[in-house]
PDB file of N, CA and C in Angstrom:
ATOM      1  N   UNK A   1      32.573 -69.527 -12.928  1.00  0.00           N
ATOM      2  CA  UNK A   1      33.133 -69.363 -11.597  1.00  0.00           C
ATOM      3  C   UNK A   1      32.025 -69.526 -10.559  1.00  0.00           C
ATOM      4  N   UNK A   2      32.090 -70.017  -9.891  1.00  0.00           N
ATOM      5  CA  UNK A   2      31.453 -70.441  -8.641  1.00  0.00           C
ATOM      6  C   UNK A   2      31.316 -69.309  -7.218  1.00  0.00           C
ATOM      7  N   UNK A   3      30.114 -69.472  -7.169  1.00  0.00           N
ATOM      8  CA  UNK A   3      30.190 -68.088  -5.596  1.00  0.00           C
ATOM      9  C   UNK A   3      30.474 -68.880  -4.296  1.00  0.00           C
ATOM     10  N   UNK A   4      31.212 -68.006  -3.587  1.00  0.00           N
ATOM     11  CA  UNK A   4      31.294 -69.157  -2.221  1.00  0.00           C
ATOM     12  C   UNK A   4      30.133 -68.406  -1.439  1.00  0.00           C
ATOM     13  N   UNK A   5      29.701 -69.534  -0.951  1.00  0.00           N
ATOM     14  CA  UNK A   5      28.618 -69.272  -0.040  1.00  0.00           C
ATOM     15  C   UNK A   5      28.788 -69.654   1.477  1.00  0.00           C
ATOM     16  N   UNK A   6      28.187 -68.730   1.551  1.00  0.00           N
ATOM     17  CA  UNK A   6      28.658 -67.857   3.364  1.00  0.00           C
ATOM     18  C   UNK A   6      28.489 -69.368   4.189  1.00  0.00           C
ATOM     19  N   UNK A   7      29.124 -69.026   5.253  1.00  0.00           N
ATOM     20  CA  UNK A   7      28.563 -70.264   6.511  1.00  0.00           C
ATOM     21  C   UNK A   7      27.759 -69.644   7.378  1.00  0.00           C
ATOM     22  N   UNK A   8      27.132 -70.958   7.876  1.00  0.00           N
ATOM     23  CA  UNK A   8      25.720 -70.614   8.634  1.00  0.00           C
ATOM     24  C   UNK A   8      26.820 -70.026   9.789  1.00  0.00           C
ATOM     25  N   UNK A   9      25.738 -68.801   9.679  1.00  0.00           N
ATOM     26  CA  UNK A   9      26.863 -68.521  11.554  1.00  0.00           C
ATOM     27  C   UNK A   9      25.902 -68.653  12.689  1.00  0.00           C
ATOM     28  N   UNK A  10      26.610 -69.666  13.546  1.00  0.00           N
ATOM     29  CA  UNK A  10      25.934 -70.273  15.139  1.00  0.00           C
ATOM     30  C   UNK A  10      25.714 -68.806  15.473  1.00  0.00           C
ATOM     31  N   UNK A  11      24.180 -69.134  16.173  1.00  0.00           N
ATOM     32  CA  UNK A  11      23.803 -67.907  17.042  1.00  0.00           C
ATOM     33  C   UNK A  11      24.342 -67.953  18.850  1.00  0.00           C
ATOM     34  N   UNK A  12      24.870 -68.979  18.325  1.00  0.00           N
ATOM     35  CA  UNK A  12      25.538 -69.067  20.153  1.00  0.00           C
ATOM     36  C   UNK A  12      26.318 -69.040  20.570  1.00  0.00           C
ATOM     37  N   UNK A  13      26.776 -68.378  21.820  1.00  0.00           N
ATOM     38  CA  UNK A  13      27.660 -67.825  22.137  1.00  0.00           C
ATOM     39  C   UNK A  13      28.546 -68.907  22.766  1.00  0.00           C
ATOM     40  N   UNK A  14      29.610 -68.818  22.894  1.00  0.00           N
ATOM     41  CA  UNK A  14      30.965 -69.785  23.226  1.00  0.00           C
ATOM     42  C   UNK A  14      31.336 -69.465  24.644  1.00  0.00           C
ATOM     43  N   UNK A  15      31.519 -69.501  25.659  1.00  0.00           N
ATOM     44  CA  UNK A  15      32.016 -69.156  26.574  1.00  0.00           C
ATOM     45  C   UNK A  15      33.310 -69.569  26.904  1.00  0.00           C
ATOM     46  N   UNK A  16      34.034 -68.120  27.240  1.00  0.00           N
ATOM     47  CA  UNK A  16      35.736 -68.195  26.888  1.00  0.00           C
ATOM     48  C   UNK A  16      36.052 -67.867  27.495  1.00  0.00           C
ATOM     49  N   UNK A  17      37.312 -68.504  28.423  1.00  0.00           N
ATOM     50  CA  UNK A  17      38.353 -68.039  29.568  1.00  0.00           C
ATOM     51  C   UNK A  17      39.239 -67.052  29.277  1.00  0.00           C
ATOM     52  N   UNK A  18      39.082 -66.344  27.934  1.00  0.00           N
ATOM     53  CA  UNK A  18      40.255 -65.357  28.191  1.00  0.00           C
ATOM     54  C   UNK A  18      39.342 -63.995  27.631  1.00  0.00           C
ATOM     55  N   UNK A  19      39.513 -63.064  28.599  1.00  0.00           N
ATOM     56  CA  UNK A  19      39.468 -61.839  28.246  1.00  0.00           C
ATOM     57  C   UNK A  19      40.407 -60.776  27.337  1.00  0.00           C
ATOM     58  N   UNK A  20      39.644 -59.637  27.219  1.00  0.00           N
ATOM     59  CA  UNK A  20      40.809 -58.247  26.102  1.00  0.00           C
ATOM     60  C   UNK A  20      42.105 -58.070  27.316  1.00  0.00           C
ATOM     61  N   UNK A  21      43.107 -58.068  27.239  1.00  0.00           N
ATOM     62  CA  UNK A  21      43.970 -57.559  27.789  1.00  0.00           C
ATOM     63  C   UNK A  21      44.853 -58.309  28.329  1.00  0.00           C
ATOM     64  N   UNK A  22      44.281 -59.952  28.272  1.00  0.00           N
ATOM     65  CA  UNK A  22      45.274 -61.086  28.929  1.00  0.00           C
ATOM     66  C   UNK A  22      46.588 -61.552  27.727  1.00  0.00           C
ATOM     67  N   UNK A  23      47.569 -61.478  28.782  1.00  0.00           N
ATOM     68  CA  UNK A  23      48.332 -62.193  27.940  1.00  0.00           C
ATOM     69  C   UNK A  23      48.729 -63.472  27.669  1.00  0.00           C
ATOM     70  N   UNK A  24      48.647 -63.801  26.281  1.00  0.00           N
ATOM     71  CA  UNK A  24      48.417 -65.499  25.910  1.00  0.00           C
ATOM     72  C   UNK A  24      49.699 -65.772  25.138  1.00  0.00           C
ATOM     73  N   UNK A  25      50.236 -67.391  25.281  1.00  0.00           N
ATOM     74  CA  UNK A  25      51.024 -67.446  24.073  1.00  0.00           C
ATOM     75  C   UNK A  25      50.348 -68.502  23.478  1.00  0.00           C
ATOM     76  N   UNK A  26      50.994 -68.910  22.166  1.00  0.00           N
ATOM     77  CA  UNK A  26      50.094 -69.221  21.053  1.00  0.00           C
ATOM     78  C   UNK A  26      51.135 -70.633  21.107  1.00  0.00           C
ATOM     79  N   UNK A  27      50.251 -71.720  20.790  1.00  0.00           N
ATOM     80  CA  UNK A  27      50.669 -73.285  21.409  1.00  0.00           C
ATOM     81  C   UNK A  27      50.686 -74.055  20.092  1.00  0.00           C
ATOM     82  N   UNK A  28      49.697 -73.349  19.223  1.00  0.00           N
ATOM     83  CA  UNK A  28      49.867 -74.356  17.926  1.00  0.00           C
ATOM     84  C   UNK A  28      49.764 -73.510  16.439  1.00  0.00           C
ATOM     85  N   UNK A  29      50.569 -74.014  15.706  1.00  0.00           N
ATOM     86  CA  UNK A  29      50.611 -73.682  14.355  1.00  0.00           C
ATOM     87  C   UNK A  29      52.006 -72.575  13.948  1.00  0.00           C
ATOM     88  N   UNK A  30      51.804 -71.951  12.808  1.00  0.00           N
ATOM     89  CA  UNK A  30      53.199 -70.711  12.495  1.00  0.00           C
ATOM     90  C   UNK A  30      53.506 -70.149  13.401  1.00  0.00           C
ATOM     91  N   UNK A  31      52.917 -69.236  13.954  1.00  0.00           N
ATOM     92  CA  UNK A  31      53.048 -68.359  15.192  1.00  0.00           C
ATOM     93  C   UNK A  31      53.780 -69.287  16.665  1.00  0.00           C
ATOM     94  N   UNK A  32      54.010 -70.677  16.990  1.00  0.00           N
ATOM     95  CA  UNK A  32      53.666 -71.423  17.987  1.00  0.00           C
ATOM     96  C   UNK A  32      55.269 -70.797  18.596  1.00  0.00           C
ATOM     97  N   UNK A  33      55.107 -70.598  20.261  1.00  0.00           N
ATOM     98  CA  UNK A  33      55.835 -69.831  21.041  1.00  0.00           C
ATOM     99  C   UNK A  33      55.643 -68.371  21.126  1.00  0.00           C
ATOM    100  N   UNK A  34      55.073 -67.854  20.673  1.00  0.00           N
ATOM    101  CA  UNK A  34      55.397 -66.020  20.649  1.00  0.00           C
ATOM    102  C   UNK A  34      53.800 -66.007  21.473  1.00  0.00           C
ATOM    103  N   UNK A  35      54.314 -64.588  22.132  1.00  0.00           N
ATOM    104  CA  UNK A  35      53.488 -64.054  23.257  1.00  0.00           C
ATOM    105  C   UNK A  35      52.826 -62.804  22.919  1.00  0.00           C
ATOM    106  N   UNK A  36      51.551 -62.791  23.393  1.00  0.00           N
ATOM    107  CA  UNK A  36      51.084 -61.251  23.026  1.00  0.00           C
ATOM    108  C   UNK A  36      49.871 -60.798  24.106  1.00  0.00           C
ATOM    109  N   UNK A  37      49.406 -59.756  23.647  1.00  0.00           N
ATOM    110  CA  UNK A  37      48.058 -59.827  24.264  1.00  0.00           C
ATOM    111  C   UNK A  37      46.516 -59.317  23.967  1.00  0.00           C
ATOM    112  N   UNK A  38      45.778 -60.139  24.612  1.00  0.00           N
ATOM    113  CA  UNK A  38      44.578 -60.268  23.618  1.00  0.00           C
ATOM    114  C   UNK A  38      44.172 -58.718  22.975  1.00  0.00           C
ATOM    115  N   UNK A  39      43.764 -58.451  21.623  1.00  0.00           N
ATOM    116  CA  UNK A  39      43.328 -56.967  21.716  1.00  0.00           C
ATOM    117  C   UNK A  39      41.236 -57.343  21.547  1.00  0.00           C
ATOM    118  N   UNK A  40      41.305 -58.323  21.134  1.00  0.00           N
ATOM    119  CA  UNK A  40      39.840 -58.479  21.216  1.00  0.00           C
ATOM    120  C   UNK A  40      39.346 -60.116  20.874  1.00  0.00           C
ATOM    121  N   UNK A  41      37.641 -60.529  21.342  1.00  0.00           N
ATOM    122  CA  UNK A  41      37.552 -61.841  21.521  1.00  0.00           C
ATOM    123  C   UNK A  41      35.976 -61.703  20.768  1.00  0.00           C
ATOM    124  N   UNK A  42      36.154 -62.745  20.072  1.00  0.00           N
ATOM    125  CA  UNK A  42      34.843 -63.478  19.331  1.00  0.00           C
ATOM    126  C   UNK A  42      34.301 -64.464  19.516  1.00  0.00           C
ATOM    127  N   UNK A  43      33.613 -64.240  20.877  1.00  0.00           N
ATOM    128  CA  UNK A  43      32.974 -65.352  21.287  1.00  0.00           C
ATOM    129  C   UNK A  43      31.618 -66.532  20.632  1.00  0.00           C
ATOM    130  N   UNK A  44      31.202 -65.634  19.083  1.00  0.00           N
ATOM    131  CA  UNK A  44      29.955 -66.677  18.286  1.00  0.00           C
ATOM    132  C   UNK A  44      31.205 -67.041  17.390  1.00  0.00           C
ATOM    133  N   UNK A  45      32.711 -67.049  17.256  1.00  0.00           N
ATOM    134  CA  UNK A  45      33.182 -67.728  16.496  1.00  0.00           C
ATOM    135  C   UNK A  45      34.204 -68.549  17.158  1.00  0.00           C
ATOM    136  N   UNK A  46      34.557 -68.354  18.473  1.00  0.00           N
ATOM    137  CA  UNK A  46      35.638 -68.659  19.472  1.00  0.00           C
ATOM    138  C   UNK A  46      36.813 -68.725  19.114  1.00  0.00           C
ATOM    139  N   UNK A  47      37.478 -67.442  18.911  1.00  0.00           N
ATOM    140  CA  UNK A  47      38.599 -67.197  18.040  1.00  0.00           C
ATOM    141  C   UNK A  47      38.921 -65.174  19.054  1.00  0.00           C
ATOM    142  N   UNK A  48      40.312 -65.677  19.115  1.00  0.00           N
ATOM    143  CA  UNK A  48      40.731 -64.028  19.581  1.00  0.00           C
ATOM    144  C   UNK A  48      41.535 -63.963  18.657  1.00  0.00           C
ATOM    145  N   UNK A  49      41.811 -62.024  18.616  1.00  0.00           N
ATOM    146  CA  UNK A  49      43.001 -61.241  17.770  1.00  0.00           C
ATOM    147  C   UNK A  49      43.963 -60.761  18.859  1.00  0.00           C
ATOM    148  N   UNK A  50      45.420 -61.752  18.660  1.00  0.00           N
ATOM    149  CA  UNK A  50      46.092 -60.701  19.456  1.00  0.00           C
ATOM    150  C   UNK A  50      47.333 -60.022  18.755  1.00  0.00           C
ATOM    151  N   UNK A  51      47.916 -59.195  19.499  1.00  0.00           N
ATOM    152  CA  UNK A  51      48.851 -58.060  19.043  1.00  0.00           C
ATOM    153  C   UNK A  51      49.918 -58.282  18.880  1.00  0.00           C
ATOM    154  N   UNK A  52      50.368 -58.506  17.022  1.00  0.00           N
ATOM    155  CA  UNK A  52      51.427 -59.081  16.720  1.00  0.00           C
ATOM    156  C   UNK A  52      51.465 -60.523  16.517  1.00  0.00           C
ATOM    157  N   UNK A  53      50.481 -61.138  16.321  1.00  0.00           N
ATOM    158  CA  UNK A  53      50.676 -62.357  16.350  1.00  0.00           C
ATOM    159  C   UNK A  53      49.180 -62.641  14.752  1.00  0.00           C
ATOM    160  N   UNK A  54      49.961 -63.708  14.398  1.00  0.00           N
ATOM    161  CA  UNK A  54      49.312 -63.970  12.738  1.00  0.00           C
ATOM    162  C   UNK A  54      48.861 -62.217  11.732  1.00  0.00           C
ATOM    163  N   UNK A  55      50.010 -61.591  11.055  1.00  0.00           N
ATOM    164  CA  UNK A  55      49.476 -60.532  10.540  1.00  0.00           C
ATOM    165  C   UNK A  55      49.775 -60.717   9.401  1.00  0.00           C
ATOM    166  N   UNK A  56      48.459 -60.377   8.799  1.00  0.00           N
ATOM    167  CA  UNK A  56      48.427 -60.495   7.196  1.00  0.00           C
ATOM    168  C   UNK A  56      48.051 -58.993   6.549  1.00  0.00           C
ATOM    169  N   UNK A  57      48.851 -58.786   5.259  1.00  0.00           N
ATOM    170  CA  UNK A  57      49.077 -57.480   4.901  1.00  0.00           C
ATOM    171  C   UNK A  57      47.774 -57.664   3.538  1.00  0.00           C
ATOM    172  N   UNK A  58      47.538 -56.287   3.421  1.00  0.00           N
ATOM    173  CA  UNK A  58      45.930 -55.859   2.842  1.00  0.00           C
ATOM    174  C   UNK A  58      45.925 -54.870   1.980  1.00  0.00           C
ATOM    175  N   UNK A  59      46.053 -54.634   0.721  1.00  0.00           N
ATOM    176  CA  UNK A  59      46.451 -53.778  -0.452  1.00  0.00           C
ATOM    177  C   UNK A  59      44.918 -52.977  -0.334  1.00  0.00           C
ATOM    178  N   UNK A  60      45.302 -51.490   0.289  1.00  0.00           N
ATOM    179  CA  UNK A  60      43.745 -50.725   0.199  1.00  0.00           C
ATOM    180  C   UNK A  60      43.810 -49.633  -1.019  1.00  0.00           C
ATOM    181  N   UNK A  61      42.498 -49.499  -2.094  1.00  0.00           N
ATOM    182  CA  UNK A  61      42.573 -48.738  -2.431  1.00  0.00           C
ATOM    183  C   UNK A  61      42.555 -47.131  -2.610  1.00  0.00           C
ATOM    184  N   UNK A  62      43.068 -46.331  -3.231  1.00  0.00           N
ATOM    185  CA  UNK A  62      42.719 -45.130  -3.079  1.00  0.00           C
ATOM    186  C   UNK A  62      41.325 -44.738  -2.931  1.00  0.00           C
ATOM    187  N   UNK A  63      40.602 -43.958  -1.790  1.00  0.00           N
ATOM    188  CA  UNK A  63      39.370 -43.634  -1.973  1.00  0.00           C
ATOM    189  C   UNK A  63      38.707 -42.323  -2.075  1.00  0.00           C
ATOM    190  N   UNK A  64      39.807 -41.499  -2.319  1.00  0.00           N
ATOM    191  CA  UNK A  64      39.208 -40.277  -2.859  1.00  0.00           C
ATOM    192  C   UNK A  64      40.426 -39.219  -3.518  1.00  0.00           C
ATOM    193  N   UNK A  65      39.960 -38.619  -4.520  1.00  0.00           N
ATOM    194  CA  UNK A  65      41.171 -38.235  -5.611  1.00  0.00           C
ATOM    195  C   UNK A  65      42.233 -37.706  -5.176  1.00  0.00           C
ATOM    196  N   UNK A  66      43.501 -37.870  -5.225  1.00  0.00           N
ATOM    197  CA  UNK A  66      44.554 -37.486  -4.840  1.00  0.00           C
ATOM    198  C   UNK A  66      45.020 -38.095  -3.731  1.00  0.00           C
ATOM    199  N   UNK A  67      44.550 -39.104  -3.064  1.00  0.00           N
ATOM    200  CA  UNK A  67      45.036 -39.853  -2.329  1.00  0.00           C
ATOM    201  C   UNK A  67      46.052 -41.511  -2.736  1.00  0.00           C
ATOM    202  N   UNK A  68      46.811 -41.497  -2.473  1.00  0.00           N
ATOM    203  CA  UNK A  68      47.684 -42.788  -2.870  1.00  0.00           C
ATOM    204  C   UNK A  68      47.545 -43.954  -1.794  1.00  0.00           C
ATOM    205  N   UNK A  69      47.240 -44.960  -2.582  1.00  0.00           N
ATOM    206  CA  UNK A  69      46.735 -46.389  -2.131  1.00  0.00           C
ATOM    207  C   UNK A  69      48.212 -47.196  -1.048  1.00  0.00           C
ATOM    208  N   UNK A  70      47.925 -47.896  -0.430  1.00  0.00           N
ATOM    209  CA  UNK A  70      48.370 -48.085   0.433  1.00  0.00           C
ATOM    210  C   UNK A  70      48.576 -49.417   0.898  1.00  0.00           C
ATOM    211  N   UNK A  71      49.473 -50.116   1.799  1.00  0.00           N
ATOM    212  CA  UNK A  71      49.409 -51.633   2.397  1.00  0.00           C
ATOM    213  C   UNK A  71      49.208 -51.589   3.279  1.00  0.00           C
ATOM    214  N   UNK A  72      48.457 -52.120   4.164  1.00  0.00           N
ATOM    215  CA  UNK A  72      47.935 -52.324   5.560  1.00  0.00           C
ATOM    216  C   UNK A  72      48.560 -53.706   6.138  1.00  0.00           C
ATOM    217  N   UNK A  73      49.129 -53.604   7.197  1.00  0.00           N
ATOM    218  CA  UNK A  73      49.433 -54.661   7.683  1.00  0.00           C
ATOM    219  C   UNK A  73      48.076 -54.569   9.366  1.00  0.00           C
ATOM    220  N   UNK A  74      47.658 -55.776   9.329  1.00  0.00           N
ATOM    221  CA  UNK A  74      46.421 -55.968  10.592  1.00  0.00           C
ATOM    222  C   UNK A  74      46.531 -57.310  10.963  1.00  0.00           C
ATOM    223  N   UNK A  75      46.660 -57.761  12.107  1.00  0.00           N
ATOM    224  CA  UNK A  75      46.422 -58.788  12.649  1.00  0.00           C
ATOM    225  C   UNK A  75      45.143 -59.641  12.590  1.00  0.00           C
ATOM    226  N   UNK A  76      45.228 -60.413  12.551  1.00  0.00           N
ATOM    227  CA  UNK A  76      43.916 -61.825  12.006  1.00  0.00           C
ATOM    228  C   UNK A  76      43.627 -62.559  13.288  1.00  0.00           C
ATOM    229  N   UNK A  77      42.655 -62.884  12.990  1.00  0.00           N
ATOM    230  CA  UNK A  77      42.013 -63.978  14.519  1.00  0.00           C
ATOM    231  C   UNK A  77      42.860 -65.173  14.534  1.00  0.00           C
ATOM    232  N   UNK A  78      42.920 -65.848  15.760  1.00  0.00           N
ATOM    233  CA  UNK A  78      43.663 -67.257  15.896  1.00  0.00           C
ATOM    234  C   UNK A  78      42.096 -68.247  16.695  1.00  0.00           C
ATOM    235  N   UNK A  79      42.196 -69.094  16.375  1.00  0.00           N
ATOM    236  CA  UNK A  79      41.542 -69.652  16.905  1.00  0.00           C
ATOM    237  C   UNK A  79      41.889 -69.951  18.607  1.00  0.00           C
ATOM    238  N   UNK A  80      40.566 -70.072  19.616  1.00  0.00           N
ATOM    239  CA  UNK A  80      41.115 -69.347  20.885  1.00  0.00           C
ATOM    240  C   UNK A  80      41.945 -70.970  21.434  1.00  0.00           C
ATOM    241  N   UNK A  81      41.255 -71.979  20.911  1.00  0.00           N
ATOM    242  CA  UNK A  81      41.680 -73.083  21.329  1.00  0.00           C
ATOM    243  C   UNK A  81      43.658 -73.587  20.755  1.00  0.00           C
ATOM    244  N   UNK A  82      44.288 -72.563  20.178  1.00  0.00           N
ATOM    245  CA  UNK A  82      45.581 -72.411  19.657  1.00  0.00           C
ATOM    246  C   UNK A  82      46.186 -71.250  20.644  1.00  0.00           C
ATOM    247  N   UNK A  83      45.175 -71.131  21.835  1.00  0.00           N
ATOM    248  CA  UNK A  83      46.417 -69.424  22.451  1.00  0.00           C
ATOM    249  C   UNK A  83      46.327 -70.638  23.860  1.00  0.00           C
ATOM    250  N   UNK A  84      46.742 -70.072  25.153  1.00  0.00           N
ATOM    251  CA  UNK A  84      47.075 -70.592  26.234  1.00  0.00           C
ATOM    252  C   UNK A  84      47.582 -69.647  27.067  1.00  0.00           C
ATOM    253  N   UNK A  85      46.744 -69.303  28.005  1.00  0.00           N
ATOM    254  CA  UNK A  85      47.080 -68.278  29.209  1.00  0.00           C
ATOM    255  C   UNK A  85      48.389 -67.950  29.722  1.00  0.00           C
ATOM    256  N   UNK A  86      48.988 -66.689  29.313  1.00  0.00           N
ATOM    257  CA  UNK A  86      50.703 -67.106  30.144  1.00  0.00           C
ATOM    258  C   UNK A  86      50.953 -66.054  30.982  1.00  0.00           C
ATOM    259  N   UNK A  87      52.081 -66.832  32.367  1.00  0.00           N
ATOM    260  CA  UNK A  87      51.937 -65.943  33.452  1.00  0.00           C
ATOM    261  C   UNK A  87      53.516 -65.347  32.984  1.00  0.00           C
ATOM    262  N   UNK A  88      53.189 -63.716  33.392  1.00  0.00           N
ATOM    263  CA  UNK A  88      54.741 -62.904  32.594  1.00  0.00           C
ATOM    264  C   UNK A  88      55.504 -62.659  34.012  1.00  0.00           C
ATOM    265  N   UNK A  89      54.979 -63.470  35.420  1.00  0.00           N
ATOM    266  CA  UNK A  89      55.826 -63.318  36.177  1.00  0.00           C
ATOM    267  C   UNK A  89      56.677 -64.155  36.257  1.00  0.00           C
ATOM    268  N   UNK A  90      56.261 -65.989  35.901  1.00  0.00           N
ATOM    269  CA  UNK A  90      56.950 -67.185  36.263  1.00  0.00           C
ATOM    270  C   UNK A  90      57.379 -67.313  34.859  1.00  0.00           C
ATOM    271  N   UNK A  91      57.148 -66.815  33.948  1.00  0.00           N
ATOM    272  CA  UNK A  91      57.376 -67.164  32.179  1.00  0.00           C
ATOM    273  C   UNK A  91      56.891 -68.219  31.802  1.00  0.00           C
ATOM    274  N   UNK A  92      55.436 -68.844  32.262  1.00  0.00           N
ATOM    275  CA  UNK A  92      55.136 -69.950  31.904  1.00  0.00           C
ATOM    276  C   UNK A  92      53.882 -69.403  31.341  1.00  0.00           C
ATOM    277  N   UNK A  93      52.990 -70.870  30.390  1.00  0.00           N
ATOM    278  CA  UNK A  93      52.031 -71.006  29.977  1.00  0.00           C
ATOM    279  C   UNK A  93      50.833 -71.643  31.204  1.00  0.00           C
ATOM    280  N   UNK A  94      49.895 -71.849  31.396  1.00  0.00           N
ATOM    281  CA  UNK A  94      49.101 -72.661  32.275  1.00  0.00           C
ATOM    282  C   UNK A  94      47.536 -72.418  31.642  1.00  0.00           C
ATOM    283  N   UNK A  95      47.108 -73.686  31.976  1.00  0.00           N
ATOM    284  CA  UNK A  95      45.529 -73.298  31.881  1.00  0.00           C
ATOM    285  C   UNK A  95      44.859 -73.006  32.961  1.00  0.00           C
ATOM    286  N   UNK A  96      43.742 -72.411  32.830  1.00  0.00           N
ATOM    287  CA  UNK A  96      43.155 -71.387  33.733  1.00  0.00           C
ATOM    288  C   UNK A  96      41.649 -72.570  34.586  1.00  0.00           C
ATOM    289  N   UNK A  97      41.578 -72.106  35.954  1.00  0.00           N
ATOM    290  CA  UNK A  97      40.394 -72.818  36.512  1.00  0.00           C
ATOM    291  C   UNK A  97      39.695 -71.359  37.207  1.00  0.00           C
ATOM    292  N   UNK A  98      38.191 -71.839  36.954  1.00  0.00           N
ATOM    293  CA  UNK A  98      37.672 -70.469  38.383  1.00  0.00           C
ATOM    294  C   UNK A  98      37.223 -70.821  39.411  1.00  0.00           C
ATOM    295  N   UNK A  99      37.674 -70.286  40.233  1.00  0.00           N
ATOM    296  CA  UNK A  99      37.586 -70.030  41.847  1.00  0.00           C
ATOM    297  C   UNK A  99      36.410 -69.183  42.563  1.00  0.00           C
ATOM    298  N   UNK A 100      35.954 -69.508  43.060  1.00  0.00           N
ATOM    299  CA  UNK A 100      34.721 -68.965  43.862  1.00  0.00           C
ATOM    300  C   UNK A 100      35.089 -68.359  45.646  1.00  0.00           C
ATOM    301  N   UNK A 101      35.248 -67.197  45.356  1.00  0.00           N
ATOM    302  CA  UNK A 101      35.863 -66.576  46.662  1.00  0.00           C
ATOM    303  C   UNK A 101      34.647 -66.942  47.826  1.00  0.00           C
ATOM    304  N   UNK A 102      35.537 -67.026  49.017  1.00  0.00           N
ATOM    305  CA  UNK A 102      34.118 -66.547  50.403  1.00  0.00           C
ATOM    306  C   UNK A 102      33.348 -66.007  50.555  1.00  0.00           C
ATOM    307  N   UNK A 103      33.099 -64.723  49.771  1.00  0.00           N
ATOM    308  CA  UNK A 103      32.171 -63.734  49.201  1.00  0.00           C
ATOM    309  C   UNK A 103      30.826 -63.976  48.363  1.00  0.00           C
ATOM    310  N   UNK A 104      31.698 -65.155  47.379  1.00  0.00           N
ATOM    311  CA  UNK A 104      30.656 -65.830  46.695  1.00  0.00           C
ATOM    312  C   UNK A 104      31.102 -65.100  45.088  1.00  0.00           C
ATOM    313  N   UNK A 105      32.300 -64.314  45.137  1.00  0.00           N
ATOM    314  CA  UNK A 105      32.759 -63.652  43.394  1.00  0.00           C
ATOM    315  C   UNK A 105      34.057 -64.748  42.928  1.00  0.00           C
ATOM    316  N   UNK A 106      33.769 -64.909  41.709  1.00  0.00           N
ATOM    317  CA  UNK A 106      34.268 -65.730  40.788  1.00  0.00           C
ATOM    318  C   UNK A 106      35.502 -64.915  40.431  1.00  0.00           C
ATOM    319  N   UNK A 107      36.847 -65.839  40.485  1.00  0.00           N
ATOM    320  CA  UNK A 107      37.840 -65.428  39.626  1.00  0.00           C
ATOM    321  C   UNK A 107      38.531 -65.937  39.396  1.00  0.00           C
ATOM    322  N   UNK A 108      39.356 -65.763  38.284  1.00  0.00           N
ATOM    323  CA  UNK A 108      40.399 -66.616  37.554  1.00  0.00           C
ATOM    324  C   UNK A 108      42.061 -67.153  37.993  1.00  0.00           C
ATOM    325  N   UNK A 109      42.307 -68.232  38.011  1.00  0.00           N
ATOM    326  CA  UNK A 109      43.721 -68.363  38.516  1.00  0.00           C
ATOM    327  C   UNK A 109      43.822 -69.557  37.740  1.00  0.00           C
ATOM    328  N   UNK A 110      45.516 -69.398  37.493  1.00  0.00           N
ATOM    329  CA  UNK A 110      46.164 -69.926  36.709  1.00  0.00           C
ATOM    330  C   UNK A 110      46.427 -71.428  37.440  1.00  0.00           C
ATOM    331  N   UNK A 111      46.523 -72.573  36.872  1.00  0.00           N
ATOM    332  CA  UNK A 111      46.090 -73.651  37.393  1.00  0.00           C
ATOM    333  C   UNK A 111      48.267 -74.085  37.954  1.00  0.00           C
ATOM    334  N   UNK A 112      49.221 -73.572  36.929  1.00  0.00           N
ATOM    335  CA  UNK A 112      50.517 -74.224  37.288  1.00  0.00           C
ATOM    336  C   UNK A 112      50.890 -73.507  38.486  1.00  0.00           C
ATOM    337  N   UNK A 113      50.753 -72.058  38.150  1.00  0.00           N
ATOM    338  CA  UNK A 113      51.234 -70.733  39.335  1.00  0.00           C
ATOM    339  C   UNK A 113      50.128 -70.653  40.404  1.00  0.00           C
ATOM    340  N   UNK A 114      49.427 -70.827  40.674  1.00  0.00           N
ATOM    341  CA  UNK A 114      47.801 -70.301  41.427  1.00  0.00           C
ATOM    342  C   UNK A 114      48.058 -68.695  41.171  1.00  0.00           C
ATOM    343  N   UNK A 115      48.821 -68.059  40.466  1.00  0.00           N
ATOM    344  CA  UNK A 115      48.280 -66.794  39.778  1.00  0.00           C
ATOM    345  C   UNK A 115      47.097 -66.211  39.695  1.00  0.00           C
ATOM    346  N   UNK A 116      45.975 -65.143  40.406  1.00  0.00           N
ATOM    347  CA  UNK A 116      45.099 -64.793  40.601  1.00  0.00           C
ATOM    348  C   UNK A 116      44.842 -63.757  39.070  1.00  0.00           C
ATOM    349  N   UNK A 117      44.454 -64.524  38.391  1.00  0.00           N
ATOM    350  CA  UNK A 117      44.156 -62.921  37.286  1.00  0.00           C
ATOM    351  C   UNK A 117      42.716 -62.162  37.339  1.00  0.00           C
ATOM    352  N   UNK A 118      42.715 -60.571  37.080  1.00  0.00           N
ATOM    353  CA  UNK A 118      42.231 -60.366  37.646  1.00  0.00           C
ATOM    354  C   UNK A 118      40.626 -59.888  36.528  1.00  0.00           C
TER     355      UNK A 118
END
């Protein structure tokens, strides 16, 4: 039997338009249409986990006597380039541009709605 051997993991960081808490829907693959929102982002792999969306179940064992083993159901990363920013006021998807206020502070708006996120 053969060992799999790890991948080199890039030391560099990805820079990603979506933050924890935005809500995205998911544009490609099983999941494609369903909406959620981000619970966290991996920017050296460029991949988010969001809530309810791709969950794969996880047989844990018992770890201390008298305890009974268990199934875990947990949500899995999607790759970020498969989610797509969606506005839950207009019910649409859009991609995101940033804006540079008069002030000179950067922020996000939705490119179909001009939706200001914040």
């Amino acid at each position: 039997m053969a060992t799999a051997t790890p991948k080199a993991k890039t030391s560099e960081r990805i820079k990603m338009r979506l933050k924890k808490g935005d809500t995205v829907q998911v544009i490609a693959g099983k999941e494609k249409g369903k909406t959620g929102e981000v619970l966290r982002t991996l920017p050296y792999d460029n991949r988010v986990v969001v809530q309810g969306i791709n969950l794969r179940t996880r047989h844990v064992k018992p770890t201390q006597e008298g305890e009974s083993g268990r199934i875990v159901t947990e949500e899995s990363s999607l790759h970020a380039s498969n989610v797509m920013l969606y506005s839950t006021t207009q019910k649409v998807a859009s991609r995101v541009e940033i804006v540079v206020e008069k002030d000179g502070s950067k922020k996000r708006r939705l490119k179909k709605t001009g939706e200001i996120l914040a």
